[in-house]
Protein backbone atom coordinates (compact mmCIF):
# COMPACT_ATOMS: atom_id res chain seq x y z
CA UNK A 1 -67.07 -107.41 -60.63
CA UNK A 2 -65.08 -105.22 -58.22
CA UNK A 3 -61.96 -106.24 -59.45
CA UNK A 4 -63.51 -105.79 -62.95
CA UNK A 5 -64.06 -102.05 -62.08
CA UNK A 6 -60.91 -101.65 -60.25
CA UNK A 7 -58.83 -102.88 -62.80
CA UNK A 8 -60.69 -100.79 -65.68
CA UNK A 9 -60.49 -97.77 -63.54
CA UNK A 10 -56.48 -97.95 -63.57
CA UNK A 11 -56.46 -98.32 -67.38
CA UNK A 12 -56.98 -94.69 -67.96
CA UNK A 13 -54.55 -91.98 -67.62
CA UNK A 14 -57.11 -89.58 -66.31
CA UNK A 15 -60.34 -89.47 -64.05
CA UNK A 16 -62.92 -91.48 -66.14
CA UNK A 17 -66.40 -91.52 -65.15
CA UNK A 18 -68.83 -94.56 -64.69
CA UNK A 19 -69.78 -94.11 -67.98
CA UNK A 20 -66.48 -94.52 -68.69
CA UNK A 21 -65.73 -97.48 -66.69
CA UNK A 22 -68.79 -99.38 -67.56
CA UNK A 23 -68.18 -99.46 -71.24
CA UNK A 24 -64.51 -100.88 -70.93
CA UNK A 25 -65.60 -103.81 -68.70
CA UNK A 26 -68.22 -104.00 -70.94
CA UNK A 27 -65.77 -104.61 -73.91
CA UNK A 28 -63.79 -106.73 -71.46
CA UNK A 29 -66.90 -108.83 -70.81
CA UNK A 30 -67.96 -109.25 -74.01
CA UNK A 31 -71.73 -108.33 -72.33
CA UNK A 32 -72.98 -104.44 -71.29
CA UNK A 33 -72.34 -103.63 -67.65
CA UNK A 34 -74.97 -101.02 -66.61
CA UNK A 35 -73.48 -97.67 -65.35
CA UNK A 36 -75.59 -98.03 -61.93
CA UNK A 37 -73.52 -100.91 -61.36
CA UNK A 38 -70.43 -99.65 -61.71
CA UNK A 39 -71.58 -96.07 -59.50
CA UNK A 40 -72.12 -98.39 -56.54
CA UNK A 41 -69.24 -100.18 -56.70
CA UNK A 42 -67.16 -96.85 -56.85
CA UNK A 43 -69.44 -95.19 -53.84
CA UNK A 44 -67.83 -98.75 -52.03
CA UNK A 45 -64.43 -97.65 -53.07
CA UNK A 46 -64.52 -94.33 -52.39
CA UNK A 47 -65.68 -95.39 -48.62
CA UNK A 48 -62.94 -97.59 -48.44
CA UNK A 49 -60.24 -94.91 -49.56
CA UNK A 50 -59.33 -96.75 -52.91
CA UNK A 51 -60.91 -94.10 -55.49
CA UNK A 52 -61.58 -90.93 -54.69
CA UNK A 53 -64.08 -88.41 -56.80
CA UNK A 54 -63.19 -85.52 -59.11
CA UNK A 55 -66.33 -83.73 -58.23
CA UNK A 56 -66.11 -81.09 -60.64
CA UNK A 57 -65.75 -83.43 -63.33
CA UNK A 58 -68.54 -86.64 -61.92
CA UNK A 59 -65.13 -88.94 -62.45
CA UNK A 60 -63.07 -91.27 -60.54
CA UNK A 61 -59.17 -92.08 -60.19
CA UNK A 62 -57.67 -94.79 -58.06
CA UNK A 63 -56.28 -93.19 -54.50
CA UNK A 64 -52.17 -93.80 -54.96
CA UNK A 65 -51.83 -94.05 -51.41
CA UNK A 66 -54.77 -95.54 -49.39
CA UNK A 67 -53.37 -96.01 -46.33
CA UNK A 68 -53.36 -92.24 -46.04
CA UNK A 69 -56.64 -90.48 -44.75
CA UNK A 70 -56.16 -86.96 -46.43
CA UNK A 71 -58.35 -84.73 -47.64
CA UNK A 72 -57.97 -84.07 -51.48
CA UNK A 73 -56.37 -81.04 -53.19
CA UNK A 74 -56.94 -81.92 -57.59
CA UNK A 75 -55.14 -80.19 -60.01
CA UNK A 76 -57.75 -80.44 -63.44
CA UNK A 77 -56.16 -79.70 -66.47
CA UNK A 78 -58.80 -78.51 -68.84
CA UNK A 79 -56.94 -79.10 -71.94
CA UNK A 80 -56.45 -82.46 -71.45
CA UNK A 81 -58.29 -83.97 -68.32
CA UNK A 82 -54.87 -84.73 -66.39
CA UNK A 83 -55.79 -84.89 -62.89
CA UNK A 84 -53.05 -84.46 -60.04
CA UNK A 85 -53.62 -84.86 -56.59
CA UNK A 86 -51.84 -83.53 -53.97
CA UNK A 87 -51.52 -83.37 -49.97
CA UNK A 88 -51.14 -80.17 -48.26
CA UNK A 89 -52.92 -80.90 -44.77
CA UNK A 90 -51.64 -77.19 -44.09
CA UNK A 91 -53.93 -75.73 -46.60
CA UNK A 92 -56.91 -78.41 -46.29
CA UNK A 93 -56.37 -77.95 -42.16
CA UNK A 94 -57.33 -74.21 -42.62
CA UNK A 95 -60.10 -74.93 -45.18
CA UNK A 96 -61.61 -77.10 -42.24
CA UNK A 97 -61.03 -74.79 -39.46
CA UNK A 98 -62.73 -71.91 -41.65
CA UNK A 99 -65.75 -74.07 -41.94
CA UNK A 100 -65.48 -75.05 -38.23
CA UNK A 101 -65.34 -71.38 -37.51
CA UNK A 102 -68.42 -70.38 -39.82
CA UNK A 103 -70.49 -72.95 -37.62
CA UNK A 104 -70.31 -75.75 -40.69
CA UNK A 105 -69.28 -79.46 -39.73
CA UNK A 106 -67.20 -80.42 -42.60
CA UNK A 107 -67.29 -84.27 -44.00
CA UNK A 108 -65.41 -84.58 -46.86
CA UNK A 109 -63.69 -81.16 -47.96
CA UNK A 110 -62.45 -81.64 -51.88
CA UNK A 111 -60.51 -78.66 -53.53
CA UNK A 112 -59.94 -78.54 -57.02
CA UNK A 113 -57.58 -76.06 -59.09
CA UNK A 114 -58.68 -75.72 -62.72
CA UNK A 115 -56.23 -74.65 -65.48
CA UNK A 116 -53.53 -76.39 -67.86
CA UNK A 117 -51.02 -79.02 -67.05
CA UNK A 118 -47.34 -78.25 -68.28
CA UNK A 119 -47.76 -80.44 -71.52
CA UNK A 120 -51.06 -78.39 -72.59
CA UNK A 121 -49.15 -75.11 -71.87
CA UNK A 122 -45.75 -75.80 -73.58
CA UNK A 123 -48.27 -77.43 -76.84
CA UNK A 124 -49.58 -73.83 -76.67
């Protein structure tokens, strides 16, 4: 069933939720997959470093580099869901040190930029 999830997960071309996920292995499966399922399995990847979570947007993309341990910067286009992620441990590294120095432990910091990818800007 991982692999299921895994695999459906890389089908789409933008974050897709369990929701999402659930109803293409569904499809695949020729039986329903329940959405819980398919959340726990994710939670498991997302541990491991092999999906990591839009928040903003309760969706999932596979991690193009899990071997790397860095804290996630998402570009979210909101014309068309496009979701880029990028490393800058500068700018993550001072958005941990500002919690640090507010007297916050930080876990997991996530930024995400909302706005419009290049396609959705030059479409107008």
């Amino acid at each position: 069933m991982r692999a299921r999830v895994f695999d459906a997960l890389n089908q789409f071309d933008r974050p897709a939720s369990a929701y999402d996920i659930a109803d293409a292995v569904s499809k695949a499966e020729g039986r329903r997959v329940a959405a819980n399922s398919v959340y726990r399995i994710l939670d498991l990847f997302v541990g491991k470093n092999l999906v990591q979570r839009v928040e903003s947007a309760n969706a999932y993309i596979a991690n193009a580099h899990p071997d790397c341990r860095h804290d996630c910067i998402f570009l979210v286009c909101d014309g068309c869901g496009q979701t880029t992620h990028l490393d800058n441990d500068r700018i993550t590294g001072t958005v941990r040190q500002a919690a640090i120095d507010a007297g916050f432990e930080p876990v997991r910091p996530v930024i995400e930029v909302r706005g419009r990818c290049t396609a959705c800007v030059a479409a107008g």
